[in-house]
N, C-alpha and C. Protein backbone atom coordinates (compact mmCIF):
# COMPACT_ATOMS: atom_id res chain seq x y z
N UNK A 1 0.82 -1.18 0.00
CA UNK A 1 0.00 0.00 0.00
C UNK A 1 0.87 1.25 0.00
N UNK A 2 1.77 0.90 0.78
CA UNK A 2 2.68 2.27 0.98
C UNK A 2 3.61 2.36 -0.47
N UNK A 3 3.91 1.53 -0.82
CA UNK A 3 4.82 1.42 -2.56
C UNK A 3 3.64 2.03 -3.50
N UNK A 4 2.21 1.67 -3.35
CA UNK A 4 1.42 3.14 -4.28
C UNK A 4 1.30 3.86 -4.25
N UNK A 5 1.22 4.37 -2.90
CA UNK A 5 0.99 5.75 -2.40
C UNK A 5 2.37 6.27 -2.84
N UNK A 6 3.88 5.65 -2.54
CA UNK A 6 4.86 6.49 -3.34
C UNK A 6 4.94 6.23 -4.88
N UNK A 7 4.34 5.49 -5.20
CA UNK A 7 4.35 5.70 -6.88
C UNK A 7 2.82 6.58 -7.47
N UNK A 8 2.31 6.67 -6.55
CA UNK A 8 0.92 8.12 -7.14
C UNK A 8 1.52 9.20 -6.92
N UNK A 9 2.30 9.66 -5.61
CA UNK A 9 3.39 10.71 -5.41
C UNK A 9 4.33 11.22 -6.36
N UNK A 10 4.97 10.47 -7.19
CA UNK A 10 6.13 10.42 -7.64
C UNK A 10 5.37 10.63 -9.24
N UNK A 11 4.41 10.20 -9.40
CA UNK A 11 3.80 10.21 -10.42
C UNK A 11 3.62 11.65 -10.75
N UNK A 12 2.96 12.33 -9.72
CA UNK A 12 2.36 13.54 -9.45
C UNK A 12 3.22 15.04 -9.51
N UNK A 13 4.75 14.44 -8.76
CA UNK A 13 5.83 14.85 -8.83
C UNK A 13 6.66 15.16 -10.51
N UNK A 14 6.47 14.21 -11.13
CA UNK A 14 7.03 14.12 -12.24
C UNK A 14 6.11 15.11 -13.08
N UNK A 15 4.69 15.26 -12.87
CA UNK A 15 3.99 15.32 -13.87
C UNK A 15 4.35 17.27 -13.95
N UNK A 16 4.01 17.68 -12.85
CA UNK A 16 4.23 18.91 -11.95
C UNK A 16 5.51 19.34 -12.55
N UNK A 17 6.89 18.74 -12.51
CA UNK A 17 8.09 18.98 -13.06
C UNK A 17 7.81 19.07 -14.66
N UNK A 18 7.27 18.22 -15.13
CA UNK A 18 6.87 18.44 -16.62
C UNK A 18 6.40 19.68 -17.04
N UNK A 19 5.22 20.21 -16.28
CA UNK A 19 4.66 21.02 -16.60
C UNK A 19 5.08 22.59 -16.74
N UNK A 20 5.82 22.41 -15.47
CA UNK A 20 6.96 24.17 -15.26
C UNK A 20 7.92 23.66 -16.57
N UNK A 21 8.50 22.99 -16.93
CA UNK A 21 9.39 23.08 -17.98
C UNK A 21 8.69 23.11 -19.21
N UNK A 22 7.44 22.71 -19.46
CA UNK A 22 7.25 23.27 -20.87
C UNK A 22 6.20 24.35 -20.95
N UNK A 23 6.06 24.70 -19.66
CA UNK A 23 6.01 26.50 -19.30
C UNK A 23 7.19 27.45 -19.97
N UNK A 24 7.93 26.92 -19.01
CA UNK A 24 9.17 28.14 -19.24
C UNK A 24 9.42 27.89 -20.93
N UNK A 25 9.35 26.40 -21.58
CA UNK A 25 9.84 26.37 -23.11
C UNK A 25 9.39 27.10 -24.21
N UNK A 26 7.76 27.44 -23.47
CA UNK A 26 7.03 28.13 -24.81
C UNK A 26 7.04 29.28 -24.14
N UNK A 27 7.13 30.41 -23.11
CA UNK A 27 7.27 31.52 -22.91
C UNK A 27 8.72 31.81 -23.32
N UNK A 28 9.95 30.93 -23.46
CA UNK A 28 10.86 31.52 -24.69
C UNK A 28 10.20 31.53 -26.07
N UNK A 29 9.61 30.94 -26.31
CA UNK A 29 9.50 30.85 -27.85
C UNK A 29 8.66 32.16 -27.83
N UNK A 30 7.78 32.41 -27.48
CA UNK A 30 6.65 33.69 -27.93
C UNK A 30 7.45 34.93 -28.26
N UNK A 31 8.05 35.60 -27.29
CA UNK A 31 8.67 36.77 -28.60
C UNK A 31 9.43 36.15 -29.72
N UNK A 32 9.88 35.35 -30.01
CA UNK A 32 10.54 35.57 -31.16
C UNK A 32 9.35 35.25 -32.36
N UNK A 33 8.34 34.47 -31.99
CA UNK A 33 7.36 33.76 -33.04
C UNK A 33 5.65 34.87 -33.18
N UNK A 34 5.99 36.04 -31.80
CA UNK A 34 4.85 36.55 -32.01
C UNK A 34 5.15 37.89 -31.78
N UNK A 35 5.15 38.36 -32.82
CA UNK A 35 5.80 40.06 -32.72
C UNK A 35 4.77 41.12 -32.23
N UNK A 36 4.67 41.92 -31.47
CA UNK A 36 3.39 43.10 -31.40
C UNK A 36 3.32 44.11 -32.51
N UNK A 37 2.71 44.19 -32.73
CA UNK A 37 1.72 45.39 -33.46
C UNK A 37 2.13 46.41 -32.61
N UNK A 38 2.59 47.83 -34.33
CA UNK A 38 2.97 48.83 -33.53
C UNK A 38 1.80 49.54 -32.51
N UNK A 39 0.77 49.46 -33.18
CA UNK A 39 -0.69 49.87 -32.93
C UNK A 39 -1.92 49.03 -33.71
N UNK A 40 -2.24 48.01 -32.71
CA UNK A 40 -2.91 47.00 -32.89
C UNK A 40 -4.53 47.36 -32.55
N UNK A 41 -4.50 48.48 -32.27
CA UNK A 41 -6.01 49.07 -32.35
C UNK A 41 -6.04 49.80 -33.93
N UNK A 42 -5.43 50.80 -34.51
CA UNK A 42 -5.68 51.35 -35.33
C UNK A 42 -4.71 50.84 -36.64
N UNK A 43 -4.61 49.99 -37.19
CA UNK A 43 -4.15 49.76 -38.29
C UNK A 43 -3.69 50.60 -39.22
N UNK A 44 -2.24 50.80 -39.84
CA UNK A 44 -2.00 51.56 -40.86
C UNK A 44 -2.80 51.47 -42.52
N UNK A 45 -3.12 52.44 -42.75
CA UNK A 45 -3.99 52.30 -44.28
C UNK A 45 -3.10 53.24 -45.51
N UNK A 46 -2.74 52.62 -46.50
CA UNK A 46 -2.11 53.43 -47.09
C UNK A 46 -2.43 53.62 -48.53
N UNK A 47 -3.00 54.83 -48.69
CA UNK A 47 -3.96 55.32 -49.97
C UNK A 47 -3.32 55.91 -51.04
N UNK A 48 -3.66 55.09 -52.08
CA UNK A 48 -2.86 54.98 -53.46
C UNK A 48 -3.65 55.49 -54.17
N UNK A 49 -3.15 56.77 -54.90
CA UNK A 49 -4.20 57.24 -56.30
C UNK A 49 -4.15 56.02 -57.29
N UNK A 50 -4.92 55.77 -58.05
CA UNK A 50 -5.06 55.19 -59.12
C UNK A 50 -5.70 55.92 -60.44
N UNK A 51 -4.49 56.11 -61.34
CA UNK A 51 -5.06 56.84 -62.17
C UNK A 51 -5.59 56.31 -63.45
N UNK A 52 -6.73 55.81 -64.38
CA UNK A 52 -7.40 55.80 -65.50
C UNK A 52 -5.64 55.91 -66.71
N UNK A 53 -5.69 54.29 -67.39
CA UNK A 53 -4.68 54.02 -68.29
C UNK A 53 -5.14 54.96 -69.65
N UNK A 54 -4.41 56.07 -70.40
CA UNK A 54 -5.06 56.72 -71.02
C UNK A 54 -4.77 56.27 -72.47
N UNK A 55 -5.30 55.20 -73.11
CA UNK A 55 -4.97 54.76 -74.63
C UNK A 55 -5.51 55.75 -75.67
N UNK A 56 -4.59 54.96 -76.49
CA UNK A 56 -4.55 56.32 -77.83
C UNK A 56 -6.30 55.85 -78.37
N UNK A 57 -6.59 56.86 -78.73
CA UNK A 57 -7.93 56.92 -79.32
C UNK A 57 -7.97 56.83 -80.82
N UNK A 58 -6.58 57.09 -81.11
CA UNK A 58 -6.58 56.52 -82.80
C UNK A 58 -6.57 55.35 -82.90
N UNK A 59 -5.87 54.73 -81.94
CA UNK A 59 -5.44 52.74 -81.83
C UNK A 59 -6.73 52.14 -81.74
N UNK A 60 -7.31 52.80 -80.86
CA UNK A 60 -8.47 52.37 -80.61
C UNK A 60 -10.15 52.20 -81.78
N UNK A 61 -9.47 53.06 -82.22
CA UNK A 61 -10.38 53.64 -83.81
C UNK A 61 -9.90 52.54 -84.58
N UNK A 62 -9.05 52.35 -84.77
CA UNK A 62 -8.13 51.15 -85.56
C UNK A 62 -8.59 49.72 -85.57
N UNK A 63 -8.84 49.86 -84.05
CA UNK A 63 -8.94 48.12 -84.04
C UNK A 63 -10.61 47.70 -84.08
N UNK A 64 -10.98 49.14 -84.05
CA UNK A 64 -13.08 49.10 -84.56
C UNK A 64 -13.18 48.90 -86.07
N UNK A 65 -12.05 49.71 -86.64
CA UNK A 65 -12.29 49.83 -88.12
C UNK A 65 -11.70 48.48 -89.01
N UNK A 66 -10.33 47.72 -88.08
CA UNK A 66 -10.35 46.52 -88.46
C UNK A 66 -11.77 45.36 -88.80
N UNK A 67 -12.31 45.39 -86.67
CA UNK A 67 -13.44 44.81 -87.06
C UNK A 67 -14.39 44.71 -87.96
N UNK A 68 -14.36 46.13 -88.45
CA UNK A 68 -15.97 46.47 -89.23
C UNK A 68 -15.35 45.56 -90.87
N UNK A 69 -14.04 45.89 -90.75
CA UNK A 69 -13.76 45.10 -92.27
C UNK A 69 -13.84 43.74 -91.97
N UNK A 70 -13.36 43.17 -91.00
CA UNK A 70 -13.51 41.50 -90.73
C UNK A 70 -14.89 41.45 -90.97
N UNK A 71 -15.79 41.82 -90.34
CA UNK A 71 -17.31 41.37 -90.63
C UNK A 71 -17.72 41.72 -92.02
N UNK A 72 -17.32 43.00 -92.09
CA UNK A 72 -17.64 42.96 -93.83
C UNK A 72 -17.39 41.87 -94.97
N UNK A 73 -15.69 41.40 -94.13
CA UNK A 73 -15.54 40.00 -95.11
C UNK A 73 -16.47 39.13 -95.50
N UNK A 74 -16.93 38.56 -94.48
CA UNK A 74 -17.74 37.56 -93.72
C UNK A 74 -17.25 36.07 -93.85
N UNK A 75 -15.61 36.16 -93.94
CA UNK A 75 -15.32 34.84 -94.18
C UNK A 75 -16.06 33.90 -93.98
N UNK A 76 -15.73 32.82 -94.18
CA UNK A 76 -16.35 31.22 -94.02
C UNK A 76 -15.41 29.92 -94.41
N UNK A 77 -14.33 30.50 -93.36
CA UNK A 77 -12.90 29.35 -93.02
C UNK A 77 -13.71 28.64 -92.28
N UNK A 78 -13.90 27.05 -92.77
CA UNK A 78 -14.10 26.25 -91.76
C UNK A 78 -12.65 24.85 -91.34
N UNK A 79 -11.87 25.45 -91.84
CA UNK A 79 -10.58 24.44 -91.32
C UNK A 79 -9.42 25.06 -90.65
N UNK A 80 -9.17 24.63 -89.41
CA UNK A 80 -8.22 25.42 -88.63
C UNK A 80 -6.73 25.52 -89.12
N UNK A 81 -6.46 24.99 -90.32
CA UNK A 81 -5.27 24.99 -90.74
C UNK A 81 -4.92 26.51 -91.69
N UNK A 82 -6.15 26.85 -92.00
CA UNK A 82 -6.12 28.28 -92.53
C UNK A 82 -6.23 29.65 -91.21
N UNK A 83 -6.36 28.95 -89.91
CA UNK A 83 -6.90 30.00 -88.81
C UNK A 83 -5.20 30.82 -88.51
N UNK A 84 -4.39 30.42 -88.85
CA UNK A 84 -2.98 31.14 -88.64
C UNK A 84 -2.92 31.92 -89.81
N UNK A 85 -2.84 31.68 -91.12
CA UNK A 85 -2.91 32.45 -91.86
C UNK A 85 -4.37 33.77 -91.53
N UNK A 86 -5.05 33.79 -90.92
CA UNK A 86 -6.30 34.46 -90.77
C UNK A 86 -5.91 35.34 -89.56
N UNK A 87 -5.31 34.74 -88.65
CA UNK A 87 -4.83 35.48 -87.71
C UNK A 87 -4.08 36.93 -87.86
N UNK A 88 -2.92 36.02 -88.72
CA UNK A 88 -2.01 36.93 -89.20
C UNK A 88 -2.36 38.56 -89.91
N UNK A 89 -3.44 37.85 -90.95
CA UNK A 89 -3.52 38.82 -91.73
C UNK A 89 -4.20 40.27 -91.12
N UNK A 90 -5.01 40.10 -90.08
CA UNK A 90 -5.39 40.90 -89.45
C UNK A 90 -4.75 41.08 -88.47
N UNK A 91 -3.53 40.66 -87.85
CA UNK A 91 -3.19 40.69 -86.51
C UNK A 91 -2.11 42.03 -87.17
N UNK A 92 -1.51 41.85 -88.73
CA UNK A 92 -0.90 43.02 -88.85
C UNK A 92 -1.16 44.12 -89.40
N UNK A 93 -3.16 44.07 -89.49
CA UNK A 93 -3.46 45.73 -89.63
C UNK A 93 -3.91 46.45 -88.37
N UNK A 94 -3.72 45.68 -87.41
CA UNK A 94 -4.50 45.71 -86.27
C UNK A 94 -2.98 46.65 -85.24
N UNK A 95 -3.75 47.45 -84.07
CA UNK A 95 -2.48 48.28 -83.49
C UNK A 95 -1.38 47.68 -82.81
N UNK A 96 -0.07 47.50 -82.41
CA UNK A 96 0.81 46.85 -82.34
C UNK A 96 1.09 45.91 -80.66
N UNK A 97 0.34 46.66 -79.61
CA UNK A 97 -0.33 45.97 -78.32
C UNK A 97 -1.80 45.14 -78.46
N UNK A 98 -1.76 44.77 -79.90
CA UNK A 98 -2.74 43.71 -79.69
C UNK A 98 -2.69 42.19 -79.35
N UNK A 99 -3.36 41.36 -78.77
CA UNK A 99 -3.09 40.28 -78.89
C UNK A 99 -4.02 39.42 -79.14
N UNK A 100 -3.41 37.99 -79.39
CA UNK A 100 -3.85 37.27 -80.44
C UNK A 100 -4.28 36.04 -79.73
N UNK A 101 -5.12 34.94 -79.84
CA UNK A 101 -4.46 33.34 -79.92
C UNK A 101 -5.34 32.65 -80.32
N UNK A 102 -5.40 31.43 -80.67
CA UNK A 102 -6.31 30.38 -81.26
C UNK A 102 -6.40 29.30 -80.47
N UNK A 103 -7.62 29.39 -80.54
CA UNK A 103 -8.35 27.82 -79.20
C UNK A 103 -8.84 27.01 -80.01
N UNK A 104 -8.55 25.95 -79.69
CA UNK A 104 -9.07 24.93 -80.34
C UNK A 104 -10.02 23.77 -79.66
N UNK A 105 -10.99 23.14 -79.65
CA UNK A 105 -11.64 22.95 -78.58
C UNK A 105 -12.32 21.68 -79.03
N UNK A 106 -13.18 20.43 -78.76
CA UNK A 106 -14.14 19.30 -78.97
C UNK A 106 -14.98 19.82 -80.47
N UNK A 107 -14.87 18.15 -80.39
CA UNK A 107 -15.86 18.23 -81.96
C UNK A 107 -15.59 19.21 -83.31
N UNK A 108 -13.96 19.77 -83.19
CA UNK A 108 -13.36 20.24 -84.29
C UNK A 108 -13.94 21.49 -84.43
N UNK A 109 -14.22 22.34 -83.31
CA UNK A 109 -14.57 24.04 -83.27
C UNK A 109 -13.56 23.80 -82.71
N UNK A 110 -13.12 25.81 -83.23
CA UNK A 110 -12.01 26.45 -83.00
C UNK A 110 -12.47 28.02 -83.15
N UNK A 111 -11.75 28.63 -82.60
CA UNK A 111 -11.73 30.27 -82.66
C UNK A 111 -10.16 30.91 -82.47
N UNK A 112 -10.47 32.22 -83.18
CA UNK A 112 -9.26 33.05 -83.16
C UNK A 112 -10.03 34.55 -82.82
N UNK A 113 -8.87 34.74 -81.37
CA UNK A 113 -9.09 35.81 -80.73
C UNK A 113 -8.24 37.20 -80.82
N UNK A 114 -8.45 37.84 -80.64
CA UNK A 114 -7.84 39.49 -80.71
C UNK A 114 -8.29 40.02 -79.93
N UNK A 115 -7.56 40.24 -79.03
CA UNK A 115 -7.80 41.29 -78.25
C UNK A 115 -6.73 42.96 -77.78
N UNK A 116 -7.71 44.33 -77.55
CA UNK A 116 -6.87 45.16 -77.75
C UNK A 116 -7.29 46.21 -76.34
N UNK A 117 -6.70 46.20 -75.40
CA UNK A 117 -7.03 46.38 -74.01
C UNK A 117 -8.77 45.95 -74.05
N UNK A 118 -9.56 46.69 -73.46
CA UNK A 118 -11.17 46.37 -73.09
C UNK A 118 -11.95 46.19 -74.69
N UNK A 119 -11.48 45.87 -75.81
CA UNK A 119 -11.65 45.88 -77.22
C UNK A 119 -11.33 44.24 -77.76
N UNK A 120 -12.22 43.90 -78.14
CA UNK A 120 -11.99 42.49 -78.71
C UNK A 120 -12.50 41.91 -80.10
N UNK A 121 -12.75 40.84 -80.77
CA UNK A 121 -12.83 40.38 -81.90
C UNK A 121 -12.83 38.96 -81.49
N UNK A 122 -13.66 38.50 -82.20
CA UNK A 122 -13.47 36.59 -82.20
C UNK A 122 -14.19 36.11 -83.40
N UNK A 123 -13.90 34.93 -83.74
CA UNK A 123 -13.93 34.32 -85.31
C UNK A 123 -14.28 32.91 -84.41
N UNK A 124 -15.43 32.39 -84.92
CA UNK A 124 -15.60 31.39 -84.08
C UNK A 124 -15.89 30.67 -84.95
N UNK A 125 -15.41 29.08 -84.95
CA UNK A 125 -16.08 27.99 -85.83
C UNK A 125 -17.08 26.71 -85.35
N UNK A 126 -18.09 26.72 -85.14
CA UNK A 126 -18.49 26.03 -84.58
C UNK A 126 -19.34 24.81 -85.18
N UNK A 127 -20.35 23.92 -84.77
CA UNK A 127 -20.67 22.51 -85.42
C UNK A 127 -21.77 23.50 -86.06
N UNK A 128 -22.34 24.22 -85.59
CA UNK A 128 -23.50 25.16 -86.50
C UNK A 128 -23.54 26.32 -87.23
N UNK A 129 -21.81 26.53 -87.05
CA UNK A 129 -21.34 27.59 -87.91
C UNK A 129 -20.79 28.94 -87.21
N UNK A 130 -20.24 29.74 -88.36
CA UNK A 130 -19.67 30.93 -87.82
C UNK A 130 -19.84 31.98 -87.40
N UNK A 131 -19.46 31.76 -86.26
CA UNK A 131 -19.92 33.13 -85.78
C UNK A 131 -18.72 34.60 -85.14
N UNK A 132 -19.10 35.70 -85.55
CA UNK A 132 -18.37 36.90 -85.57
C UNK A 132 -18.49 37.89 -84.01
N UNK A 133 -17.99 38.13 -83.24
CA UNK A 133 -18.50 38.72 -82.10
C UNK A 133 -17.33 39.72 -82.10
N UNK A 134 -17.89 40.88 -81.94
CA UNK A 134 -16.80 42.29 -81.67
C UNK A 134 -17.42 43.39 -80.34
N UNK A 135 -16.65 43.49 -79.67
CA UNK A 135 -16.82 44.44 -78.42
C UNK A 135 -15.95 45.84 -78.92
N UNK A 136 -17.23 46.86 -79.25
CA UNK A 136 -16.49 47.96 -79.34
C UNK A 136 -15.32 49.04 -78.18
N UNK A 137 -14.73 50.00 -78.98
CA UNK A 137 -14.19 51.13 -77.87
C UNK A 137 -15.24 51.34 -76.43
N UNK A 138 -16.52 51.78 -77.19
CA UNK A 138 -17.67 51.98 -76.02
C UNK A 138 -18.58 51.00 -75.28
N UNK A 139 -18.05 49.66 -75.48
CA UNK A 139 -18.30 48.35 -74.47
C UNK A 139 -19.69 47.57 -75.26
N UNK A 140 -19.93 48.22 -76.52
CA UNK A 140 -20.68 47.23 -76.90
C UNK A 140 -20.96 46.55 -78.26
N UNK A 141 -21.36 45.26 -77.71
CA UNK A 141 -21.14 43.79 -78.32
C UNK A 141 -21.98 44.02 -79.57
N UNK A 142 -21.05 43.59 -81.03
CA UNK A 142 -21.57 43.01 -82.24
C UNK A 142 -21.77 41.41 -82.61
N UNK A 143 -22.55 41.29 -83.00
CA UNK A 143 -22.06 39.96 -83.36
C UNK A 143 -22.98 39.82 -85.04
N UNK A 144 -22.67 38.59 -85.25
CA UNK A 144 -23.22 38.15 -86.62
C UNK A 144 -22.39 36.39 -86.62
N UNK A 145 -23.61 35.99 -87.59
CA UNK A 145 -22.99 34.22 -87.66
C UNK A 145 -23.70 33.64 -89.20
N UNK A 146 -23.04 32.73 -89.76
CA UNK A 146 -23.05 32.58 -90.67
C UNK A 146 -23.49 30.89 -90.54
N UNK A 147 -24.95 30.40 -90.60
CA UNK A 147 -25.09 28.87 -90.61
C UNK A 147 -24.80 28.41 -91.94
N UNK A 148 -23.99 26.85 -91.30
CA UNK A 148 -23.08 26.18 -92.01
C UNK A 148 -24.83 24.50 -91.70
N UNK A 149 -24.96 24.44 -93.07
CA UNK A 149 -25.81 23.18 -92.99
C UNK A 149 -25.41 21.60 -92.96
N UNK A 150 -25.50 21.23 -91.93
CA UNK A 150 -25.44 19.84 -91.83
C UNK A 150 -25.92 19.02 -92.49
């Protein structure tokens, strides 16, 4: 009886010693792992003008007046092996920050894109045919499509 009573003691003892030491272990660790706030009530805020990107309005005229001739075309490429040559040809009347790329996608539709900051163009080929979509300078959408009969 008396050998449990010193091993519940000793138990108790140990546990107690455990505990102050991984006291003291993590009150070292906290400053280095938890830094204060210079001012943790009022947060620093730091206010950035942002000023409106000002593009040329001729470029911009440019890449409307491209469109209006692409639709005027009204091509009717339906094989993507001609969509690079198609790209091209307009990608070099078009203003010189434009960009370009061709997606190619299921069931053998594909499109070729242009885009010229908030100004775009797309040539789309699809299983029901082509379709033309242009987003002007002033944010709004043309389109036109050309059915291809199955």
């Amino acid at each position: 009886m008396k050998l449990l009573l010193l091993l519940i003691i000793a138990s108790v003892v140990i546990f107690l010693l455990y505990r102050m030491i991984a006291k003291q272990q993590i009150s070292k660790l906290k400053p280095s792992t938890f830094k204060p706030f210079k001012d943790p009530i009022q947060p620093k805020i730091v206010e950035s003008k942002i000023e409106p990107i000002a593009y040329s309005d001729e470029e911009q005229l440019l890449f409307d007046d491209i469109a209006k001739m692409f639709f005027e075309q009204r091509l009717q490429s339906q094989y993507i092996d001609q969509a690079e040559q198609i790209q091209q040809q307009f990608l070099n009347k078009m203003p010189a920050k434009t960009n370009s790329q061709i997606g190619e996608f299921d069931l053998g539709e594909w499109c070729i894109y242009w885009n010229y900051h908030q100004q775009s163009l797309e040539y789309y080929v699809g299983k029901y045919g082509i379709f033309y979509t242009h987003v002007d300078r002033f944010g709004v959408e043309h389109q036109d499509e050309v059915k291809i009969e199955v």
